[in-house]
Protein backbone atom coordinates (compact mmCIF):
# COMPACT_ATOMS: atom_id res chain seq x y z
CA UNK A 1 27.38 29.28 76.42
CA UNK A 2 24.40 31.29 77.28
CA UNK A 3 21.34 31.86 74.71
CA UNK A 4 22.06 34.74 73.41
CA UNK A 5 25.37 33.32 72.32
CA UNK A 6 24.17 30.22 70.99
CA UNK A 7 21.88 32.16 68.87
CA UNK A 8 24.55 34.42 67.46
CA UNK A 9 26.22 31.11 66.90
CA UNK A 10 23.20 29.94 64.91
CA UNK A 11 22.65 33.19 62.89
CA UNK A 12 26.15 33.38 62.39
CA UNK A 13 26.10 30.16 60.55
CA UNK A 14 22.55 30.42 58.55
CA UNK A 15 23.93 33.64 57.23
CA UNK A 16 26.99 31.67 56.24
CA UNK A 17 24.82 29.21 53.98
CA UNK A 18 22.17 31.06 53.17
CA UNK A 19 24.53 34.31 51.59
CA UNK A 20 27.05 31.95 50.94
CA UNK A 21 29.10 34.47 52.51
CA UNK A 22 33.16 32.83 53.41
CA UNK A 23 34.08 32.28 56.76
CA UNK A 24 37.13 34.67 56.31
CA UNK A 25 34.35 37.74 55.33
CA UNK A 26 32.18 37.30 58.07
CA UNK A 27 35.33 37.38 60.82
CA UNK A 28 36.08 41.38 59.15
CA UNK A 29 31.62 41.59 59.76
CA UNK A 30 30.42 42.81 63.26
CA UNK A 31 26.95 42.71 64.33
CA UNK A 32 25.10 42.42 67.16
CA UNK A 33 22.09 40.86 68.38
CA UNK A 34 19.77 42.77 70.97
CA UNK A 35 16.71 42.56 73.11
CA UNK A 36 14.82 44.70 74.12
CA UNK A 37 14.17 44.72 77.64
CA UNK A 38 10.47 45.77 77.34
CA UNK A 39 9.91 42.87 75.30
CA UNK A 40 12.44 40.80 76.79
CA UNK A 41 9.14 37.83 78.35
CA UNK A 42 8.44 37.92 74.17
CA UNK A 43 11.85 36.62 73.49
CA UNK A 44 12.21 39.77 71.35
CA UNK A 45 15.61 40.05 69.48
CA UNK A 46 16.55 42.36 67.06
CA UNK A 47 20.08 42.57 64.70
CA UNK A 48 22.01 45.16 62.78
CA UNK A 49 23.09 42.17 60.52
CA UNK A 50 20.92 43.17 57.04
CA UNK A 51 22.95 46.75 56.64
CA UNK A 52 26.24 45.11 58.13
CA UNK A 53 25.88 42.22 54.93
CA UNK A 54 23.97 44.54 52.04
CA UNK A 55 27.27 45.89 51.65
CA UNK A 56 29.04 42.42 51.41
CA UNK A 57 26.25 41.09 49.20
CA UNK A 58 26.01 44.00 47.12
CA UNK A 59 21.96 44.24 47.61
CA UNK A 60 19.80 46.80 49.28
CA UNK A 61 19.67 46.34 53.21
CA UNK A 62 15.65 46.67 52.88
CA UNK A 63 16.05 43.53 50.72
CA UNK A 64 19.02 41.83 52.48
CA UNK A 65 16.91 42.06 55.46
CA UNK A 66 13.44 40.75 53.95
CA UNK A 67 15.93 36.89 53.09
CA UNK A 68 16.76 36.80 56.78
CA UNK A 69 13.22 37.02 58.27
């Protein structure tokens, strides 16, 4: 397992306990983690995960997104 899988790993499962969100709804969820490679020496990662679960959670992504950081 590389890094970048072991932290999709991770964020997979904080986003699990933190939105309390079932295992069965986040395997129909997609999102992807990205660097940038410009930033890539800042370990600079970025996700589409707040507008993939505002949808799930029912909240605005703009909030959704403000939990996970």
């Amino acid at each position: 397992m590389n890094i970048l899988e072991r932290i999709h790993a991770d964020f997979n499962a904080y986003l699990e306990r933190f939105f309390t969100i079932t295992p069965d709804i986040l395997a129909t969820v997609s999102f992807t983690i990205n660097t940038d490679e410009q930033k890539a020496q800042f370990g600079d990662i970025n996700s589409n995960a707040a507008m993939v679960l505002a949808k799930h959670v029912h909240q605005n992504p703009m909030q959704v997104g403000e939990l996970i950081a």
